[in-house]
PDB file of N, CA and C in Angstrom:
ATOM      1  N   UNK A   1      84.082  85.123  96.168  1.00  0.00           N
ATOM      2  CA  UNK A   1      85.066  85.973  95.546  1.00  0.00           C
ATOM      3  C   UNK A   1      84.742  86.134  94.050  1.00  0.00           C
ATOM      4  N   UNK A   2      83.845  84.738  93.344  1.00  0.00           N
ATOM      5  CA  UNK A   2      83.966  85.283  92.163  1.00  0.00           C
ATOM      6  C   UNK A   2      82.812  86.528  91.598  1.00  0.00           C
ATOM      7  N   UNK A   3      81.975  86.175  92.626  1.00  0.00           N
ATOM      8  CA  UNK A   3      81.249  87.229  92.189  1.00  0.00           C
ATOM      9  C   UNK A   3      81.241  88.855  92.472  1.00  0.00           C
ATOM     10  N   UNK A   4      82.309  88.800  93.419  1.00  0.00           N
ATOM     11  CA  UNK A   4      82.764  89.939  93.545  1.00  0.00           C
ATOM     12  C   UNK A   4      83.240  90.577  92.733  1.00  0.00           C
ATOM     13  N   UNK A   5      84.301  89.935  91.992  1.00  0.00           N
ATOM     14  CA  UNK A   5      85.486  90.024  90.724  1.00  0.00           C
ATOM     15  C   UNK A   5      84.508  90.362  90.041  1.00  0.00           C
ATOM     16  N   UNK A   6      83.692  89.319  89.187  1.00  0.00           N
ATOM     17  CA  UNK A   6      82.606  89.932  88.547  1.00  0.00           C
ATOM     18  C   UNK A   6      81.916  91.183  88.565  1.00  0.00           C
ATOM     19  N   UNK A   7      81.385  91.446  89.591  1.00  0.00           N
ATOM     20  CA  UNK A   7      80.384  92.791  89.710  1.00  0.00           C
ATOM     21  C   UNK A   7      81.909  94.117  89.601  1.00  0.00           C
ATOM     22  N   UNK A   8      82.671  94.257  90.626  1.00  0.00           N
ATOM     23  CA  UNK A   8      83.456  95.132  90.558  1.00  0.00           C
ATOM     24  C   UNK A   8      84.140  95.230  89.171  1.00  0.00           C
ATOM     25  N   UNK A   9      84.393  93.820  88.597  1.00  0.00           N
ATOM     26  CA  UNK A   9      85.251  94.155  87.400  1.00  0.00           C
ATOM     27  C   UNK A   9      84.488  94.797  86.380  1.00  0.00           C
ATOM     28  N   UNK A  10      83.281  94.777  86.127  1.00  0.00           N
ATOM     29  CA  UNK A  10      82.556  95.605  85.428  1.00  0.00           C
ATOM     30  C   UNK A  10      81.899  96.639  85.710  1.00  0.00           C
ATOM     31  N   UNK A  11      82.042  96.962  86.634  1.00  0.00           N
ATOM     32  CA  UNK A  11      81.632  98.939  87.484  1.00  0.00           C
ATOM     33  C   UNK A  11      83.476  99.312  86.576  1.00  0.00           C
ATOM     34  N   UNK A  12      84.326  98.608  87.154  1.00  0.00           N
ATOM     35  CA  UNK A  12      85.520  99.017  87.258  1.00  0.00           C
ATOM     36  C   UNK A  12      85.906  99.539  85.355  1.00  0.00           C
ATOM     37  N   UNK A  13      85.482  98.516  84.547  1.00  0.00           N
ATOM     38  CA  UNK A  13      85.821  98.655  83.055  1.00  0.00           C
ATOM     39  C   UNK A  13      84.770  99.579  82.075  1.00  0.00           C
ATOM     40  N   UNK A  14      83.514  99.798  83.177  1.00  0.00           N
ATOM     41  CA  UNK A  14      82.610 100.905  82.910  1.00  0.00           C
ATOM     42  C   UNK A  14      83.450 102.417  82.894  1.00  0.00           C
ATOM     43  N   UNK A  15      84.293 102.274  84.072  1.00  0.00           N
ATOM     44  CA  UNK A  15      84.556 103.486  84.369  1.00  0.00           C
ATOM     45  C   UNK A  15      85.809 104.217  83.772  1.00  0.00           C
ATOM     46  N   UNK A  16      86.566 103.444  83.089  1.00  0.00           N
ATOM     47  CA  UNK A  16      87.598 103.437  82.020  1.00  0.00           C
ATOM     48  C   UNK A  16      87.618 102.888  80.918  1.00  0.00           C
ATOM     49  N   UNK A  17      86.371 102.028  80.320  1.00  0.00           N
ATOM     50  CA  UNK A  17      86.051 102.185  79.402  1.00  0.00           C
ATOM     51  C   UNK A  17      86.591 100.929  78.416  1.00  0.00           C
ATOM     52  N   UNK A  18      86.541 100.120  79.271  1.00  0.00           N
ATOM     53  CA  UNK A  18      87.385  98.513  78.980  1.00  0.00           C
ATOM     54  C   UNK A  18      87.142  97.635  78.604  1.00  0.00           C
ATOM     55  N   UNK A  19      87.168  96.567  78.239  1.00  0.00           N
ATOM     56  CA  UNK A  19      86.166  95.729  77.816  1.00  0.00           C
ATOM     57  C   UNK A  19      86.647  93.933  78.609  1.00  0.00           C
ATOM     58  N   UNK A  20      88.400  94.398  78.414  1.00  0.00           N
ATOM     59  CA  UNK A  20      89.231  93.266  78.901  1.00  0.00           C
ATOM     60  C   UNK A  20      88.809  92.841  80.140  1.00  0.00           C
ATOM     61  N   UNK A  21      89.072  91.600  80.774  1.00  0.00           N
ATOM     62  CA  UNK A  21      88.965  91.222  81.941  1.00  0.00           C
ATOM     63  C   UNK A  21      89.860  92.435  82.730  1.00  0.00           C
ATOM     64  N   UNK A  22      89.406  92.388  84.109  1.00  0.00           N
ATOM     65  CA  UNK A  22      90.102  93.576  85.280  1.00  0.00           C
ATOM     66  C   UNK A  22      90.925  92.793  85.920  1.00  0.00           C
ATOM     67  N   UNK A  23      89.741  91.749  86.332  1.00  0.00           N
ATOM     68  CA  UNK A  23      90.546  90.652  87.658  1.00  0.00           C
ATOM     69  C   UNK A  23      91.719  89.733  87.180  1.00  0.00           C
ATOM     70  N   UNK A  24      92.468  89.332  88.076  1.00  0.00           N
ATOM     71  CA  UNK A  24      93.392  87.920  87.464  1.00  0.00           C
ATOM     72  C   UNK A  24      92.616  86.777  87.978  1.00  0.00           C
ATOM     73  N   UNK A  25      92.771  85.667  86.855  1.00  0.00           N
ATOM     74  CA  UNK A  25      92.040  84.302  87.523  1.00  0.00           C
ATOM     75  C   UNK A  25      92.115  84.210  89.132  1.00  0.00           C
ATOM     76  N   UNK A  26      92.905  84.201  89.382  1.00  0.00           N
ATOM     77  CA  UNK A  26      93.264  83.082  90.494  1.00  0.00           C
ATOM     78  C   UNK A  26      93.253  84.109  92.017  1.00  0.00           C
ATOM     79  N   UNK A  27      92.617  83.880  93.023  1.00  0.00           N
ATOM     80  CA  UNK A  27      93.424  84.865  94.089  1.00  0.00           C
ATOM     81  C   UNK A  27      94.723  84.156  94.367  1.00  0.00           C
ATOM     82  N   UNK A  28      95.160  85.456  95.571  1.00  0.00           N
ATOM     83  CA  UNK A  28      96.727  85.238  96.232  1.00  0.00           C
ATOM     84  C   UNK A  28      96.487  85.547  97.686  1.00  0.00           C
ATOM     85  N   UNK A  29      96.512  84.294  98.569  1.00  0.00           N
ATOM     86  CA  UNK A  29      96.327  84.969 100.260  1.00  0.00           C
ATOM     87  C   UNK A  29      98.019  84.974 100.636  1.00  0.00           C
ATOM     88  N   UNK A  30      98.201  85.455 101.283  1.00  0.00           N
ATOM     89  CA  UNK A  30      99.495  85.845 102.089  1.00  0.00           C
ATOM     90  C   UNK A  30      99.106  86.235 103.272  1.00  0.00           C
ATOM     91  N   UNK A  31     100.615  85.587 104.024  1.00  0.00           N
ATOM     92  CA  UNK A  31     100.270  86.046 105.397  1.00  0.00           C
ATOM     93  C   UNK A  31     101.649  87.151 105.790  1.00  0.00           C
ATOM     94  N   UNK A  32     100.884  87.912 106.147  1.00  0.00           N
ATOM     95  CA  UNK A  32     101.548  88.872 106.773  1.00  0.00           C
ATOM     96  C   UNK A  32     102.499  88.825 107.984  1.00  0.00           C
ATOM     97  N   UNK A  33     104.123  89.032 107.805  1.00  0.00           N
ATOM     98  CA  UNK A  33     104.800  88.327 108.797  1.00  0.00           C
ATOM     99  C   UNK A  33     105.118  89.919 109.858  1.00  0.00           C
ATOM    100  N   UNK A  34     105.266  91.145 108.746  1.00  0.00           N
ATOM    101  CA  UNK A  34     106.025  92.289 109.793  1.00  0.00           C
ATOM    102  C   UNK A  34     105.651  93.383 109.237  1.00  0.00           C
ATOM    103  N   UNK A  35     106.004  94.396 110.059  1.00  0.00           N
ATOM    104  CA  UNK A  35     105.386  95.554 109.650  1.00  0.00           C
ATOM    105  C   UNK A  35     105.374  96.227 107.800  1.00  0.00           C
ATOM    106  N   UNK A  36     107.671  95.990 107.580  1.00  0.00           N
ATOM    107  CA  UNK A  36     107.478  96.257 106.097  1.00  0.00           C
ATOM    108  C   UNK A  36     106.870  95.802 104.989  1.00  0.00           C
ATOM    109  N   UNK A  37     106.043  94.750 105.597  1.00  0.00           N
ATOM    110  CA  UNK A  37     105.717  93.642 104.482  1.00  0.00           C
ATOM    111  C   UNK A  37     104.056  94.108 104.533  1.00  0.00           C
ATOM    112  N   UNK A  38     103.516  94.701 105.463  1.00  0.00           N
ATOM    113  CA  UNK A  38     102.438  95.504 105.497  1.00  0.00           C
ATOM    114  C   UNK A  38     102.669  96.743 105.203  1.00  0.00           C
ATOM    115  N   UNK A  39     103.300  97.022 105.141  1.00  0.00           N
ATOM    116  CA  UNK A  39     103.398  98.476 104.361  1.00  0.00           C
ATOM    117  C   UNK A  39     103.538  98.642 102.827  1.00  0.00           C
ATOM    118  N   UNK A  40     104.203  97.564 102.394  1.00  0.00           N
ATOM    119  CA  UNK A  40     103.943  97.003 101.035  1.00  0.00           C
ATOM    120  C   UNK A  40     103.203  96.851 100.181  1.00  0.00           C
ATOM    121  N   UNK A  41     102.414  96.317 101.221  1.00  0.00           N
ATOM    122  CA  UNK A  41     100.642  95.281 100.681  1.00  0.00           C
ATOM    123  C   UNK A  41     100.268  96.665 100.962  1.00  0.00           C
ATOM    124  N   UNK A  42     100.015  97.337 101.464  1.00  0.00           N
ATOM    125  CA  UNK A  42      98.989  98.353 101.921  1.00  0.00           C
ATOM    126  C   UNK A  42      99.256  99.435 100.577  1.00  0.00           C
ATOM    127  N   UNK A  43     100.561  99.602 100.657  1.00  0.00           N
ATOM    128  CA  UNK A  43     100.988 100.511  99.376  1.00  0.00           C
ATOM    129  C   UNK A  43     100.418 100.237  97.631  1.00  0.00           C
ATOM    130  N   UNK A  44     100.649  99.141  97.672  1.00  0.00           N
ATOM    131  CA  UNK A  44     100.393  98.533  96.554  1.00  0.00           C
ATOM    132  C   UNK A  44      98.707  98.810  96.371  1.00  0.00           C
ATOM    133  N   UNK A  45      97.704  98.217  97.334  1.00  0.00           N
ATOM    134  CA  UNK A  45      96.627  98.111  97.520  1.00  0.00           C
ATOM    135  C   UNK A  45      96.621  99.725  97.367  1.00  0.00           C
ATOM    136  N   UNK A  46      96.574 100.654  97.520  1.00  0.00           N
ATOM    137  CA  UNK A  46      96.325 102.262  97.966  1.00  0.00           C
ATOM    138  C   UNK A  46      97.041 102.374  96.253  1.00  0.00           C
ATOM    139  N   UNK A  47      98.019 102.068  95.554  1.00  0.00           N
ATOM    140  CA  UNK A  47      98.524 102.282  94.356  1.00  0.00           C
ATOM    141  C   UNK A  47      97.384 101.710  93.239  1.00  0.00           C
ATOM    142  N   UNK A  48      96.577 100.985  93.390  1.00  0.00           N
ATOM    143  CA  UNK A  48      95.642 100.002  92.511  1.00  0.00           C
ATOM    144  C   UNK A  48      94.721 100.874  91.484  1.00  0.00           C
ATOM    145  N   UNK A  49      94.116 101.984  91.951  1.00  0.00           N
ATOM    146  CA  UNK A  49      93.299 102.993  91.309  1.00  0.00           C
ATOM    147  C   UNK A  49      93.942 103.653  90.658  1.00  0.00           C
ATOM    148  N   UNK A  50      95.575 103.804  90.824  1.00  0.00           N
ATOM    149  CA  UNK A  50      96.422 104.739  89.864  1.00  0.00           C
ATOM    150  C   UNK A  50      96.619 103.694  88.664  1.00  0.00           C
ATOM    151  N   UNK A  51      97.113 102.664  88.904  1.00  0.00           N
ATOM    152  CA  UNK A  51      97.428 101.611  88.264  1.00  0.00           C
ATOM    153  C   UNK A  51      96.172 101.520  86.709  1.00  0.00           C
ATOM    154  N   UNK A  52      94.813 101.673  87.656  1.00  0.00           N
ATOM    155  CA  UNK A  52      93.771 100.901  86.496  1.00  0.00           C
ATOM    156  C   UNK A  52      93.786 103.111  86.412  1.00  0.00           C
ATOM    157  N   UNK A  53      94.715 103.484  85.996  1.00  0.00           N
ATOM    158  CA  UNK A  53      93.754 104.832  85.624  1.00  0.00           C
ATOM    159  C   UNK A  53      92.621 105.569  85.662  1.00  0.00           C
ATOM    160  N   UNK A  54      92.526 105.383  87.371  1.00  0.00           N
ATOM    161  CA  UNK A  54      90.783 105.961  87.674  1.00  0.00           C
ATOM    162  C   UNK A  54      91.762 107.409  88.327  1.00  0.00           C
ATOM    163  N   UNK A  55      92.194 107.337  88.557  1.00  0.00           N
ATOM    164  CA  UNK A  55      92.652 108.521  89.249  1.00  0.00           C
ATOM    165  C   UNK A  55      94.123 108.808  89.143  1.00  0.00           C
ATOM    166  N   UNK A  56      94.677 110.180  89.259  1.00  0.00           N
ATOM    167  CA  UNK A  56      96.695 110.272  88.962  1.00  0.00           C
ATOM    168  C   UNK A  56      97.440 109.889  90.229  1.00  0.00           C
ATOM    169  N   UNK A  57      96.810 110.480  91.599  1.00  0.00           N
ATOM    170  CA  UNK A  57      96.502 110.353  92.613  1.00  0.00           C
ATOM    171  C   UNK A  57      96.071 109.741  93.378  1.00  0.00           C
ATOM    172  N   UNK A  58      96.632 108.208  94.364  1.00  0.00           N
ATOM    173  CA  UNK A  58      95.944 107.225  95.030  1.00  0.00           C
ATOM    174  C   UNK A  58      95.160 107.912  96.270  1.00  0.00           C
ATOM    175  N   UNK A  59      95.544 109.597  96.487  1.00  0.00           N
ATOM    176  CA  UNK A  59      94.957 109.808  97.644  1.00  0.00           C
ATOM    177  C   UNK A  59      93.187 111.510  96.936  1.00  0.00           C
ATOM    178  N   UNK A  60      93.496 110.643  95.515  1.00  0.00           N
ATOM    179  CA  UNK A  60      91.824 111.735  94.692  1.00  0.00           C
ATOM    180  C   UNK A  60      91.054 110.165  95.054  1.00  0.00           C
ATOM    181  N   UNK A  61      91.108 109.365  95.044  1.00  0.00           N
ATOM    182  CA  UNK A  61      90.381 107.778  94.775  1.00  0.00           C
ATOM    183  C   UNK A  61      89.388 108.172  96.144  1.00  0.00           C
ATOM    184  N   UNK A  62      88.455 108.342  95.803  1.00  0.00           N
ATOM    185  CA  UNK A  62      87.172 108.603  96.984  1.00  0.00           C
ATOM    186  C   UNK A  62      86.713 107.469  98.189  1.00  0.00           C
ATOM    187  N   UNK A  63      87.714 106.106  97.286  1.00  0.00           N
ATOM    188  CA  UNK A  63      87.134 105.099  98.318  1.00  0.00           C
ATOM    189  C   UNK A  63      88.248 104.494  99.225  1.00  0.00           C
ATOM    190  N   UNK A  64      89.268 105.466  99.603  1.00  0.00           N
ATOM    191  CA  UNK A  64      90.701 104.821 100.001  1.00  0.00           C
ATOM    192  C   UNK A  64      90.391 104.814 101.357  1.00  0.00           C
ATOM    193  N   UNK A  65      90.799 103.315 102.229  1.00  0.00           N
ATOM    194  CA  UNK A  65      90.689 103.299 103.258  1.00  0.00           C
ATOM    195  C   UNK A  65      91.622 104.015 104.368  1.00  0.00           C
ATOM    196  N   UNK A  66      92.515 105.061 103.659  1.00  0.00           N
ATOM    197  CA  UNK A  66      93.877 105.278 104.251  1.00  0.00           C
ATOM    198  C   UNK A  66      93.573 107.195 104.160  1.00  0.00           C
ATOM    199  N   UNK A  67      94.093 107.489 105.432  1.00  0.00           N
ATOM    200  CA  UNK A  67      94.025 109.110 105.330  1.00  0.00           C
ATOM    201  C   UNK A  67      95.758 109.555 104.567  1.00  0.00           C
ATOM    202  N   UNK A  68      95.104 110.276 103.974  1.00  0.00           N
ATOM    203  CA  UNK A  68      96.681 110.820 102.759  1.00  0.00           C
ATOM    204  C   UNK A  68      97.978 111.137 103.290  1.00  0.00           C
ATOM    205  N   UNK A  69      97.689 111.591 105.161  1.00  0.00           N
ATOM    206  CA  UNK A  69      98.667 112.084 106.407  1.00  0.00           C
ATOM    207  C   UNK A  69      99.270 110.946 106.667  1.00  0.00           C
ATOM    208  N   UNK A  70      98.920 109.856 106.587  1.00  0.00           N
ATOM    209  CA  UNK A  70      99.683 108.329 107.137  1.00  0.00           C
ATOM    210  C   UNK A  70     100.559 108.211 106.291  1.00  0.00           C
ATOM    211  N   UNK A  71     100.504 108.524 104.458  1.00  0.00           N
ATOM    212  CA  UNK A  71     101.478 108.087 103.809  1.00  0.00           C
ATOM    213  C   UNK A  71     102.303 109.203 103.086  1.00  0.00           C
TER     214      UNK A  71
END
């Protein structure tokens, strides 16, 4: 994981122009108990590219695993 954080966090601060850390220290696993609580996580996750200002639009983000009709 950390080197993931690593490599992505700096494509990611390339691309907006950042210098700050992207990632937070620590991960967070959760387990998923029901559907709203996946719809949540999924939302949030699909909200992440608006968040870091790559896009206005979570469904312009070229790499979204989600078709724009589901949400």
């Amino acid at each position: 994981m950390k080197k993931h954080k690593n490599y992505t966090g700096r494509g990611c601060n390339q691309l907006i122009g950042e210098t700050d850390k992207f990632w937070n220290r620590e991960t967070y696993d959760h387990l998923v108990r029901n559907q709203e609580e996946f719809d949540r996580i999924a939302w949030y996750i699909l909200r992440n590219p608006v968040k870091a200002r790559l896009v206005e639009k979570w469904q312009d983000w070229p790499y979204t695993y989600a078709h724009p009709d589901l949400w």
